[in-house]
Each structure stands twice: as C-alpha cells, then as structure tokens.
C-alpha atoms as a PDB file:
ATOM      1  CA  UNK A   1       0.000   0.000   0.000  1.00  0.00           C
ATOM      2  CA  UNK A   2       1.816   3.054  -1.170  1.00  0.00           C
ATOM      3  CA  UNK A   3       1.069   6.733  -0.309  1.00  0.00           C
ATOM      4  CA  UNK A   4      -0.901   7.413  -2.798  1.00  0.00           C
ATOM      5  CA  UNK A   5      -3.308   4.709  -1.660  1.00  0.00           C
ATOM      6  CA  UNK A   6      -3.586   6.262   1.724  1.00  0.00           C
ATOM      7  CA  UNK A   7      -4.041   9.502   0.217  1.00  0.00           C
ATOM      8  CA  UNK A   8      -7.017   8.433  -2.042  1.00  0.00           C
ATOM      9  CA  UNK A   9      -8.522   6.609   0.714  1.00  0.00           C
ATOM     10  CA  UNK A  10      -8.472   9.727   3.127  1.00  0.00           C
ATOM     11  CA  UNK A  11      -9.641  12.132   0.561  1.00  0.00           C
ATOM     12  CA  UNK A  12     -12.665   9.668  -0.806  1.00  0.00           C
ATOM     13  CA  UNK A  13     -13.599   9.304   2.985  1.00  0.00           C
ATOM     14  CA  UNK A  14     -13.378  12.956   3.788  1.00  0.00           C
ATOM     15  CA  UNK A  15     -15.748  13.511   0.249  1.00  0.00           C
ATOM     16  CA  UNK A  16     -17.896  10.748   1.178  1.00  0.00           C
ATOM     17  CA  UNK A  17     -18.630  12.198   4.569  1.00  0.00           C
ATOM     18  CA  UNK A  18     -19.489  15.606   3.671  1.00  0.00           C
ATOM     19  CA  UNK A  19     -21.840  14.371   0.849  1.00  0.00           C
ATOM     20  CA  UNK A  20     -23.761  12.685   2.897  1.00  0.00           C
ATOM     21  CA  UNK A  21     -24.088  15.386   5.607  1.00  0.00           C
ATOM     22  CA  UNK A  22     -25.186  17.749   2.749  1.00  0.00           C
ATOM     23  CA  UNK A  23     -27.511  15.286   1.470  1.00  0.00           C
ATOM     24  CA  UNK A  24     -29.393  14.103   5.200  1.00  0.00           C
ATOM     25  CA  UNK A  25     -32.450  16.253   4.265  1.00  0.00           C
ATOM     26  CA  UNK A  26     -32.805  15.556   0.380  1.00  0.00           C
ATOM     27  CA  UNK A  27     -36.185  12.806  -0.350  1.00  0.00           C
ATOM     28  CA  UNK A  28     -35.489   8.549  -0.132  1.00  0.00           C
ATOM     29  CA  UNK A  29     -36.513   6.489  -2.819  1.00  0.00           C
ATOM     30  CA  UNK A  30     -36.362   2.841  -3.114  1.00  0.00           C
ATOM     31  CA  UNK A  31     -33.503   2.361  -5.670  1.00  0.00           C
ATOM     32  CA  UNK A  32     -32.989  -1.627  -6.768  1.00  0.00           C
ATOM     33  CA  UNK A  33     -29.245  -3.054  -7.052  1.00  0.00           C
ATOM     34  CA  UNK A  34     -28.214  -3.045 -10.741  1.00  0.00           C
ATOM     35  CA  UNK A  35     -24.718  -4.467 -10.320  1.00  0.00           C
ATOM     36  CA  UNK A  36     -22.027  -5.229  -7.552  1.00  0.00           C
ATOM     37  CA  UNK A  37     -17.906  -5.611  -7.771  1.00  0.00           C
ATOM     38  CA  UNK A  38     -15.707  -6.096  -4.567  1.00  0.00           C
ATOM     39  CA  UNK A  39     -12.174  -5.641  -6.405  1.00  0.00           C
ATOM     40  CA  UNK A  40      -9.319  -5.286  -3.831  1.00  0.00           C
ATOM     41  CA  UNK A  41     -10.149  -2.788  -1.224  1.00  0.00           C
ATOM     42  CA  UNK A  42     -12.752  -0.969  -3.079  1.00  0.00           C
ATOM     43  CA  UNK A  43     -16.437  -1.547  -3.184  1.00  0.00           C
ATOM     44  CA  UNK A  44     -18.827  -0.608  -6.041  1.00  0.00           C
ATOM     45  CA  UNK A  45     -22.620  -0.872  -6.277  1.00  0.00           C
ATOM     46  CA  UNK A  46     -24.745   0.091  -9.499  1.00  0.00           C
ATOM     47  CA  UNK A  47     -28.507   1.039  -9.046  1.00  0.00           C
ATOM     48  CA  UNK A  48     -31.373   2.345 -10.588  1.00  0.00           C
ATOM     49  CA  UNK A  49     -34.054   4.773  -8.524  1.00  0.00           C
ATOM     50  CA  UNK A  50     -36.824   6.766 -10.356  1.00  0.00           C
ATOM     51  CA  UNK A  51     -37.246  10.226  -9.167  1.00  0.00           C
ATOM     52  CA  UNK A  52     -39.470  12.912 -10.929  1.00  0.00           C
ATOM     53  CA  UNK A  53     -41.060  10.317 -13.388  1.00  0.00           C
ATOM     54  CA  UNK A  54     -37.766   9.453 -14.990  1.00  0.00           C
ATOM     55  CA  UNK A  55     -35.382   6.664 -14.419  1.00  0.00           C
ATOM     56  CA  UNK A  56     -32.066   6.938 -13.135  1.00  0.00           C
ATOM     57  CA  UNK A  57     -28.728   5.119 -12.454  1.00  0.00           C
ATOM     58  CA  UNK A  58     -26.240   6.373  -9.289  1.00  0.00           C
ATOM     59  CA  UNK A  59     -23.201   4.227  -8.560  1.00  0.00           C
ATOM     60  CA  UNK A  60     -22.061   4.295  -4.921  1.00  0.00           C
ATOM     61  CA  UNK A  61     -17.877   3.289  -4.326  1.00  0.00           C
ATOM     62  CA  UNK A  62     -16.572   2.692  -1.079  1.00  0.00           C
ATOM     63  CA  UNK A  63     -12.743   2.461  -0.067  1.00  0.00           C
ATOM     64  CA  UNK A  64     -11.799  -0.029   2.729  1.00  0.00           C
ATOM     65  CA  UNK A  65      -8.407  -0.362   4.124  1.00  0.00           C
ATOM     66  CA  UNK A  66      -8.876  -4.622   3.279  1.00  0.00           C
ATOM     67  CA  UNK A  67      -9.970  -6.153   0.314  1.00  0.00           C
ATOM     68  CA  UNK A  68     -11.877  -8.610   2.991  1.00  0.00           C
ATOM     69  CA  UNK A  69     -13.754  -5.492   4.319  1.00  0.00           C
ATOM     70  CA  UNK A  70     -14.778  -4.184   0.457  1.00  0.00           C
ATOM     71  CA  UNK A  71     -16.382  -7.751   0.264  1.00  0.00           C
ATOM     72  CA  UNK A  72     -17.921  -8.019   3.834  1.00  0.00           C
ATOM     73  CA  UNK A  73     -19.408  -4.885   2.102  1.00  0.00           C
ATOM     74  CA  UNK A  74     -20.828  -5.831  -0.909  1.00  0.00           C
ATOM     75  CA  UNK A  75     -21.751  -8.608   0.652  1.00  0.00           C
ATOM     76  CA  UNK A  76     -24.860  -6.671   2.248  1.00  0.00           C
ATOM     77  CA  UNK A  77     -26.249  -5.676  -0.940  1.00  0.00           C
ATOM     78  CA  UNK A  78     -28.243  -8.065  -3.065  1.00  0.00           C
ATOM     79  CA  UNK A  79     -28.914  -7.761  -7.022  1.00  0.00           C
ATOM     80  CA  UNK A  80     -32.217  -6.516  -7.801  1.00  0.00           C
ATOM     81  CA  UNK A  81     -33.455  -5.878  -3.840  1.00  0.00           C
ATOM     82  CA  UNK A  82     -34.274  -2.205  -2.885  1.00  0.00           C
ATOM     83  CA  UNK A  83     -31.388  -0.077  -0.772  1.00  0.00           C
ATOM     84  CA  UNK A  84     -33.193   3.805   0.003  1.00  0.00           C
ATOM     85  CA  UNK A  85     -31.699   6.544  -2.108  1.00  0.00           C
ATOM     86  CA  UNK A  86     -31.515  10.103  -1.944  1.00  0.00           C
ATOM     87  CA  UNK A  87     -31.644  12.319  -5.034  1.00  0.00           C
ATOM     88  CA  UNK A  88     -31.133  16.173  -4.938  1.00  0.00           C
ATOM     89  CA  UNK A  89     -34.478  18.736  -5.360  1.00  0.00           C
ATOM     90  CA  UNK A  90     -34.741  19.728  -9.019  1.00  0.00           C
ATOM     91  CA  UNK A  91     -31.474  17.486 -10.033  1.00  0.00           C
ATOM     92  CA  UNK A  92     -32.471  14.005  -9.966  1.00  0.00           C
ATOM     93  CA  UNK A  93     -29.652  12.988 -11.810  1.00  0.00           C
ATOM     94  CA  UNK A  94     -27.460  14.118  -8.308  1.00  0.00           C
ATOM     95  CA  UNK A  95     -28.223  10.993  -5.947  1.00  0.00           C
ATOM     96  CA  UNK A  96     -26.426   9.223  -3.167  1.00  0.00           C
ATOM     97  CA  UNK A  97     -26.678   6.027  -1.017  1.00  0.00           C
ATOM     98  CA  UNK A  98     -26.008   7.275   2.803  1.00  0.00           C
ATOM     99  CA  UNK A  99     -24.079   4.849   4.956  1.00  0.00           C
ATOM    100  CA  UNK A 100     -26.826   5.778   7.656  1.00  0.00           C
ATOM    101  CA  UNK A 101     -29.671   5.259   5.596  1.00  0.00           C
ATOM    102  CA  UNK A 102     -28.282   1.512   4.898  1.00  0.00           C
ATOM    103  CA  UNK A 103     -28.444   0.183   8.797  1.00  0.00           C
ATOM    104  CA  UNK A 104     -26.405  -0.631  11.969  1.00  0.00           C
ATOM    105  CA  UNK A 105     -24.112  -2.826   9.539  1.00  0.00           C
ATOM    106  CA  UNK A 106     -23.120  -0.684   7.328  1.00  0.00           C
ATOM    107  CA  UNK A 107     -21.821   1.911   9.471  1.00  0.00           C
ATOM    108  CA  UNK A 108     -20.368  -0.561  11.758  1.00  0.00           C
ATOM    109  CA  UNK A 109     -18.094  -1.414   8.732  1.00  0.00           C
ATOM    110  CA  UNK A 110     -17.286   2.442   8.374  1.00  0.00           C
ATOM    111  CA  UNK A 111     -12.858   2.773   8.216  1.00  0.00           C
ATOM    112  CA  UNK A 112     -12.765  -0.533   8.673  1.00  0.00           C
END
C-alpha cells in the first residue's frame, strides 16, 4: 500500500462524509441493485431509482483499508433488492446512497 493509496482513501472518505451530511435532508426512494464488484479494497454498487417520473442510475464506491472489508461490504447488498436513495431537489440525476440510511451494519463497517 503506497502513499498514494492512503491519500485516495483519506480524501474519498473525507468527500464521502461531507456528501452525505449535505444530502441528510434531500427525499429517499427505493432504488434496486443493478450491479455489484468487490475488487481489492474498493467496493462498487450500481442502481437504478426513479425520481421525478424518470429513471435513473447512481453508482455508490466505497474504499476499505482490506480487500476482505470491500467484500464483507458488498456482501450486504443483493442484485435486484431495494437499498433507500436520496436524489437532490430539481437534479435528480445528483443521488447518493447514505451509509446511515443503509443500517447498523453498514456503518459498523465504516474505516474498517
């Protein structure tokens, strides 16, 4: 793990966290799990949500300091089962999957 590992994982964290603070009083929608990858430390999950009549795809990445951790991770998402969303007033498009939306596992796996 070189510095610029550590760096990328601090910064993503520090972006993560503020998103989500800025986003704790936009609407939830039930989203559905599109796709999932667990590749090395890094966790991705594709969905779909439909916000304002139209149909829309988010993709939320998380950054673990284990590859084990990424896939304890996506482990707790399932293809094609709901996880809430949050999309941005008058920009749909803008959406996010908050850590404290998901439950007491997810955030128990926070900088893990």
């Amino acid at each position: 793990m070189g510095i610029d590992w550590i760096l990328k994982y601090y910064i993503s964290t520090a972006i993560r966290r503020v998103k989500e603070r800025r986003s704790s009083q936009w609407p939830v929608v039930d989203g559905t799990v599109y796709a999932l990858e667990a590749s090395g430390p890094r966790a991705k999950v594709v969905y779909t949500y439909f916000a304002d009549g139209e149909r829309y795809t988010g993709e939320h990445t998380r950054r673990f300091w284990f590859a084990d951790s990424a896939e304890a991770y996506a482990a707790l998402f399932e293809l094609m089962r709901k996880l809430p969303v949050r999309y941005k007033v008058g920009q749909a498009e803008k959406s996010i999957v908050r850590s404290q939306d998901l439950g007491r596992r997810a955030t128990e796996l926070d900088g893990v």
